[in-house]
PDB file of N, CA and C in Angstrom:
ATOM      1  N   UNK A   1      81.690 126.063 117.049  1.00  0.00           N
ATOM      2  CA  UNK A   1      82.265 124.745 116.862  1.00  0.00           C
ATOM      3  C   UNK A   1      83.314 124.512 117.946  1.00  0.00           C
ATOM      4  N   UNK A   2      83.793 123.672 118.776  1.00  0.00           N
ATOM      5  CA  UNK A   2      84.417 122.730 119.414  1.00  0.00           C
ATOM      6  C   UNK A   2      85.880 123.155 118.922  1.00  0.00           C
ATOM      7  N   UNK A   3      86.668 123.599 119.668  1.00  0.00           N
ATOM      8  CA  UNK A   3      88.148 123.674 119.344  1.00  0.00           C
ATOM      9  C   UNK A   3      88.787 122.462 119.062  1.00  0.00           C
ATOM     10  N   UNK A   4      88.514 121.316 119.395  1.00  0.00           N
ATOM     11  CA  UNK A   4      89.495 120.022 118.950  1.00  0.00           C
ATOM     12  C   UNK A   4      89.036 119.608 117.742  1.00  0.00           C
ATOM     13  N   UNK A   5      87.997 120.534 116.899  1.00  0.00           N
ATOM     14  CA  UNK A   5      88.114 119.701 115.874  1.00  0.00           C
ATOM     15  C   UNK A   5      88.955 119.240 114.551  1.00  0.00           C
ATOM     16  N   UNK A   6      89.708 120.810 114.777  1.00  0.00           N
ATOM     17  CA  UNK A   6      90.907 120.621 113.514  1.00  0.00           C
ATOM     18  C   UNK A   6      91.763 119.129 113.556  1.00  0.00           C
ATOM     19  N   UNK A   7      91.425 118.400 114.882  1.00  0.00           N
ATOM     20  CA  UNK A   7      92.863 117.793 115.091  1.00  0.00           C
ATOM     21  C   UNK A   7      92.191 116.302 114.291  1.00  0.00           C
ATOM     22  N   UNK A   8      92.653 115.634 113.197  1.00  0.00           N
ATOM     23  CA  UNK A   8      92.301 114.982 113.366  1.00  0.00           C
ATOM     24  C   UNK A   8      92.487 113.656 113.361  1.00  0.00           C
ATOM     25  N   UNK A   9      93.053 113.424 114.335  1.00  0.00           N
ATOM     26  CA  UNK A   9      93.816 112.121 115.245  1.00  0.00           C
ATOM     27  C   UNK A   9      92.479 112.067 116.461  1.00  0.00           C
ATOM     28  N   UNK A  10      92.543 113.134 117.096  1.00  0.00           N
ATOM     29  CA  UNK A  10      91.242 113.005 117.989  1.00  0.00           C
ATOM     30  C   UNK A  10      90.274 112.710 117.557  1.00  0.00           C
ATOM     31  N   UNK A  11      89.480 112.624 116.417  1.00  0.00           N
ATOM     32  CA  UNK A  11      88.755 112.089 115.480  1.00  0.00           C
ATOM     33  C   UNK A  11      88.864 111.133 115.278  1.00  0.00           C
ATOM     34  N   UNK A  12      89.537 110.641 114.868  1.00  0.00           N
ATOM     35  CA  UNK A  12      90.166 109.123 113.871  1.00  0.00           C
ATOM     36  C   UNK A  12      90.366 108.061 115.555  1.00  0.00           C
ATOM     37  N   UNK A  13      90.701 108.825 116.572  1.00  0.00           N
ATOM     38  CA  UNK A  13      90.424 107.765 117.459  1.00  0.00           C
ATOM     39  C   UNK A  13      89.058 107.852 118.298  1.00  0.00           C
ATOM     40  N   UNK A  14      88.642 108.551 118.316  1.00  0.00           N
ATOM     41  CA  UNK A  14      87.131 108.753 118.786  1.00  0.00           C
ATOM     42  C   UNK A  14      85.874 107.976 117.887  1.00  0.00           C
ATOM     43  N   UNK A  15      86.250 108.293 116.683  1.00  0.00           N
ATOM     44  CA  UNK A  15      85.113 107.408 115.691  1.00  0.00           C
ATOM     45  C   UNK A  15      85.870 105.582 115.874  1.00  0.00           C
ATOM     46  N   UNK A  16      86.907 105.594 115.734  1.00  0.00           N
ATOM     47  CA  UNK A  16      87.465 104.257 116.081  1.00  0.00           C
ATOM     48  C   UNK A  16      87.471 103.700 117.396  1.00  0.00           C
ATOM     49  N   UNK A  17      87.246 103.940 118.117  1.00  0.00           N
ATOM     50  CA  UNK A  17      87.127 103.233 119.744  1.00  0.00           C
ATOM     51  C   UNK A  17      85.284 103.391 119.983  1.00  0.00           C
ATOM     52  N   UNK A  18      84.613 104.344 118.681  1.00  0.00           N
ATOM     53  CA  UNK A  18      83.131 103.797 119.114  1.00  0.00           C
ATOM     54  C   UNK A  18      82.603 102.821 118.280  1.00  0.00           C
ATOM     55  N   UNK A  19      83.425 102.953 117.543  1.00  0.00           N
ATOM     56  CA  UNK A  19      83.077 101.681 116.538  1.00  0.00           C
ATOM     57  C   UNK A  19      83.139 100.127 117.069  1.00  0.00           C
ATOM     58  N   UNK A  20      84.564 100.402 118.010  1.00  0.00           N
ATOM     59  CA  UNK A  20      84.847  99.474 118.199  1.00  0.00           C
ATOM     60  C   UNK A  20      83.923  98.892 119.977  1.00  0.00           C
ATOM     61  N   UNK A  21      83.334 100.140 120.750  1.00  0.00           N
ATOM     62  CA  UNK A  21      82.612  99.701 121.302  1.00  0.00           C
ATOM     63  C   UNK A  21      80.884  99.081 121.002  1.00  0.00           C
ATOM     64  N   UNK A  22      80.580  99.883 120.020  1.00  0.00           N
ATOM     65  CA  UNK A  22      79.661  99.430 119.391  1.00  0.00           C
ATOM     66  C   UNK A  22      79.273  97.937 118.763  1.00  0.00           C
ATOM     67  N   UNK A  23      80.848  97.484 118.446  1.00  0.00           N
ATOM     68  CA  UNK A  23      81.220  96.007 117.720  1.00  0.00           C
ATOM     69  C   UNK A  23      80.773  94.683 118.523  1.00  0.00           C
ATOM     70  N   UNK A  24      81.550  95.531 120.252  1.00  0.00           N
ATOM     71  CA  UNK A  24      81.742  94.912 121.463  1.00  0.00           C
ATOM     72  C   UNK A  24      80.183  94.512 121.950  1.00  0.00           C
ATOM     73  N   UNK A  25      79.820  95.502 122.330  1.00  0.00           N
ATOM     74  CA  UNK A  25      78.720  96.102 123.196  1.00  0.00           C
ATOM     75  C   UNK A  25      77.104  95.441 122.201  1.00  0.00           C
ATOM     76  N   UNK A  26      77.229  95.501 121.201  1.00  0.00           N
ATOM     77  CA  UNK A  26      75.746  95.851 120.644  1.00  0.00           C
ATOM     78  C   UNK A  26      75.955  95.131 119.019  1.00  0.00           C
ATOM     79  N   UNK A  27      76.589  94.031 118.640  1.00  0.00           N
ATOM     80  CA  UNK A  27      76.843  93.724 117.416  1.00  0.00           C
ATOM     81  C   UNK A  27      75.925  93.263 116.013  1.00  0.00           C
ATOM     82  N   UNK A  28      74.983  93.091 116.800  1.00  0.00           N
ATOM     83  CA  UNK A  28      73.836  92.930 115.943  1.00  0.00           C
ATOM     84  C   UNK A  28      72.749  94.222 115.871  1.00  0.00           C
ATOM     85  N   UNK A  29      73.138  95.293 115.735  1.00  0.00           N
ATOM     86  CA  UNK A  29      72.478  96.785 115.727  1.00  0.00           C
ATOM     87  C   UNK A  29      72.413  97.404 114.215  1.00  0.00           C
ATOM     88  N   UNK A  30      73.597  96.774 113.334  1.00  0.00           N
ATOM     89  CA  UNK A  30      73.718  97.418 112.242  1.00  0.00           C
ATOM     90  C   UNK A  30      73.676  96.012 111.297  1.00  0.00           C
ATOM     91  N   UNK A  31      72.813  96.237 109.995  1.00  0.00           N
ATOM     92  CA  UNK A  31      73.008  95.338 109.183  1.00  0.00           C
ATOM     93  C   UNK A  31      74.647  95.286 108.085  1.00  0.00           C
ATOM     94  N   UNK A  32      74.618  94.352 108.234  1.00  0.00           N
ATOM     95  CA  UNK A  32      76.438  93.941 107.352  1.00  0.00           C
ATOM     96  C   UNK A  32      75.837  94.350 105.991  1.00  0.00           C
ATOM     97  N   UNK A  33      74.745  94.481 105.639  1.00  0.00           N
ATOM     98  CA  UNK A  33      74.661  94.621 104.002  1.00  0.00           C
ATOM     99  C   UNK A  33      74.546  96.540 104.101  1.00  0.00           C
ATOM    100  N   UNK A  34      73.797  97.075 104.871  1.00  0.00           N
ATOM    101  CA  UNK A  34      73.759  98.479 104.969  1.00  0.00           C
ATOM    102  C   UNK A  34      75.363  98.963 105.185  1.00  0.00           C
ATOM    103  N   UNK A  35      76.307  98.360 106.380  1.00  0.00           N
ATOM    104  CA  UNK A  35      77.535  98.576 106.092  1.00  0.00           C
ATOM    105  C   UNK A  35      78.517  98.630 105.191  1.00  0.00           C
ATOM    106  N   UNK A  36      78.085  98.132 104.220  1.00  0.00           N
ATOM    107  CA  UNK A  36      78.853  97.366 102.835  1.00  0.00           C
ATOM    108  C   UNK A  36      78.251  98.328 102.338  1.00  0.00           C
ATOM    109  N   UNK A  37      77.239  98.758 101.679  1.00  0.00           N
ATOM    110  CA  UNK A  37      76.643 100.024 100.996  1.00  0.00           C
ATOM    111  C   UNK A  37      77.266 101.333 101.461  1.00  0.00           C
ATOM    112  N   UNK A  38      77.286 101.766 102.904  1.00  0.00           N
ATOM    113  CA  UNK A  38      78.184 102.838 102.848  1.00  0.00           C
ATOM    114  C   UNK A  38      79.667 103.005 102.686  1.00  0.00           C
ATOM    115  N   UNK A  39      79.978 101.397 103.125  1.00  0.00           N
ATOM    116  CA  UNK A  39      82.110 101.708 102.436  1.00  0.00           C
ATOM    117  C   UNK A  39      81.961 101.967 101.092  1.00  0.00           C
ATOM    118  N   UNK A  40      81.154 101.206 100.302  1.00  0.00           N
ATOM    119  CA  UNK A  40      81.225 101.111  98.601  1.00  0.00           C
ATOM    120  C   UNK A  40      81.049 102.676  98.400  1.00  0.00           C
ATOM    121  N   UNK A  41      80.333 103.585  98.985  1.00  0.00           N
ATOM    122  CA  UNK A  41      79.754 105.318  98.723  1.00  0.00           C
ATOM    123  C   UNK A  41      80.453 106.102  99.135  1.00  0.00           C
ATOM    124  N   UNK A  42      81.000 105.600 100.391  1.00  0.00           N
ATOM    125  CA  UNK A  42      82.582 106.336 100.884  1.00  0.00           C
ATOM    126  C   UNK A  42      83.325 106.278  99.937  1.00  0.00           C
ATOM    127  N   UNK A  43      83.802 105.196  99.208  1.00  0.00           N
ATOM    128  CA  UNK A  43      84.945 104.935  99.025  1.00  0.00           C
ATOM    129  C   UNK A  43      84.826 105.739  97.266  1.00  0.00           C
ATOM    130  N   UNK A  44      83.638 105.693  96.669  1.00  0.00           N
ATOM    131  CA  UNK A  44      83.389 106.269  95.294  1.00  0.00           C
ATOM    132  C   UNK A  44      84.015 108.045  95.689  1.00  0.00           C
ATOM    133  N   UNK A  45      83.138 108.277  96.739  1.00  0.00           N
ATOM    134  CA  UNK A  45      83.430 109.639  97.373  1.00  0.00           C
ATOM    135  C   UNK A  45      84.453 109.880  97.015  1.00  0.00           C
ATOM    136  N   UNK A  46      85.529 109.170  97.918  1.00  0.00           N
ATOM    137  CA  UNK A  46      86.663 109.355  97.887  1.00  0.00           C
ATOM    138  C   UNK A  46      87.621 109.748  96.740  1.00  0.00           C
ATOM    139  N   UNK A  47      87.166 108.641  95.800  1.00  0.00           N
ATOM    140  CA  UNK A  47      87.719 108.785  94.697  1.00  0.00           C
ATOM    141  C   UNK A  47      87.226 109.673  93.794  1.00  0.00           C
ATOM    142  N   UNK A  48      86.192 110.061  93.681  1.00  0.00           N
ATOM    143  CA  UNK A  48      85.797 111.179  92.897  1.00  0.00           C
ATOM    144  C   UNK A  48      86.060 112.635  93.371  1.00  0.00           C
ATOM    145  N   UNK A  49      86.152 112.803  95.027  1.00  0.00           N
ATOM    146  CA  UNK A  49      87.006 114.048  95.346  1.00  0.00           C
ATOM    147  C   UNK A  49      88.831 113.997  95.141  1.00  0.00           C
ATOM    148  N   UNK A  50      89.062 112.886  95.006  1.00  0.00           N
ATOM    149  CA  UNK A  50      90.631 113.007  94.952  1.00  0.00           C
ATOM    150  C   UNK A  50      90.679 113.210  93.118  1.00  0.00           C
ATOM    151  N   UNK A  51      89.712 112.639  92.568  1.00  0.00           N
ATOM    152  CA  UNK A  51      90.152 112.970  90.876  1.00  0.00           C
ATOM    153  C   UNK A  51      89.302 114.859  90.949  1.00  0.00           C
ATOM    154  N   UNK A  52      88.818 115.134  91.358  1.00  0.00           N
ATOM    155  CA  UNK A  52      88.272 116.568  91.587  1.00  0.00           C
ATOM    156  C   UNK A  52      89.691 117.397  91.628  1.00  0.00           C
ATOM    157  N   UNK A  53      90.095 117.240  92.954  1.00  0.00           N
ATOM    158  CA  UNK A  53      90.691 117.980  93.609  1.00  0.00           C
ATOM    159  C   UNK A  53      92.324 117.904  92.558  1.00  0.00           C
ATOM    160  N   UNK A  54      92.536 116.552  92.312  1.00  0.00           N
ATOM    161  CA  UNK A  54      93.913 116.793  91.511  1.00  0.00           C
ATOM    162  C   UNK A  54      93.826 117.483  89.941  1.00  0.00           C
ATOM    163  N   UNK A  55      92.609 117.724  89.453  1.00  0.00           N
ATOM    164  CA  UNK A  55      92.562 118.470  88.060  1.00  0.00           C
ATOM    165  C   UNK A  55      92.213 119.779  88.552  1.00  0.00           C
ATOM    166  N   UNK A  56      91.870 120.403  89.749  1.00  0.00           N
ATOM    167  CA  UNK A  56      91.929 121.865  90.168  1.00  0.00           C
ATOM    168  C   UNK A  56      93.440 122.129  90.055  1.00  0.00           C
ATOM    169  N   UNK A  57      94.303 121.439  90.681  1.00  0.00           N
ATOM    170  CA  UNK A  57      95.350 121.697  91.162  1.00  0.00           C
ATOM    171  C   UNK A  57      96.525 121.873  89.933  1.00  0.00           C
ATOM    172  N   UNK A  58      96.101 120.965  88.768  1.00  0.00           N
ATOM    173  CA  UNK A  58      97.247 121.841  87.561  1.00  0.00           C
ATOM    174  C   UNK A  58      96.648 122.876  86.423  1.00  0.00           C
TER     175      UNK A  58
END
């Protein structure tokens, strides 16, 4: 694995400046309804590892 990956700011701006070239560059590549389906699955994610992770923890 790639030594920069712990960092992740180098991440968070790397996925964000391709996003944002992608936006630029090519905007009709991704459907807005397929996009909307993965924030809604992220975002369940999210919340179901943060209620995970805080009932390990007491």
């Amino acid at each position: 694995m790639l030594s920069w990956v712990p960092f992740a700011m180098v991440r968070i701006v790397l996925f964000l400046s391709a996003g944002i070239l992608l936006a630029i560059y090519n905007p009709e590549s991704i459907d807005e309804n397929i996009l909307l389906l993965v924030l809604a699955i992220l975002c369940i994610l999210f919340f179901v590892s943060f209620l995970l992770s805080d009932q390990s923890a007491s």
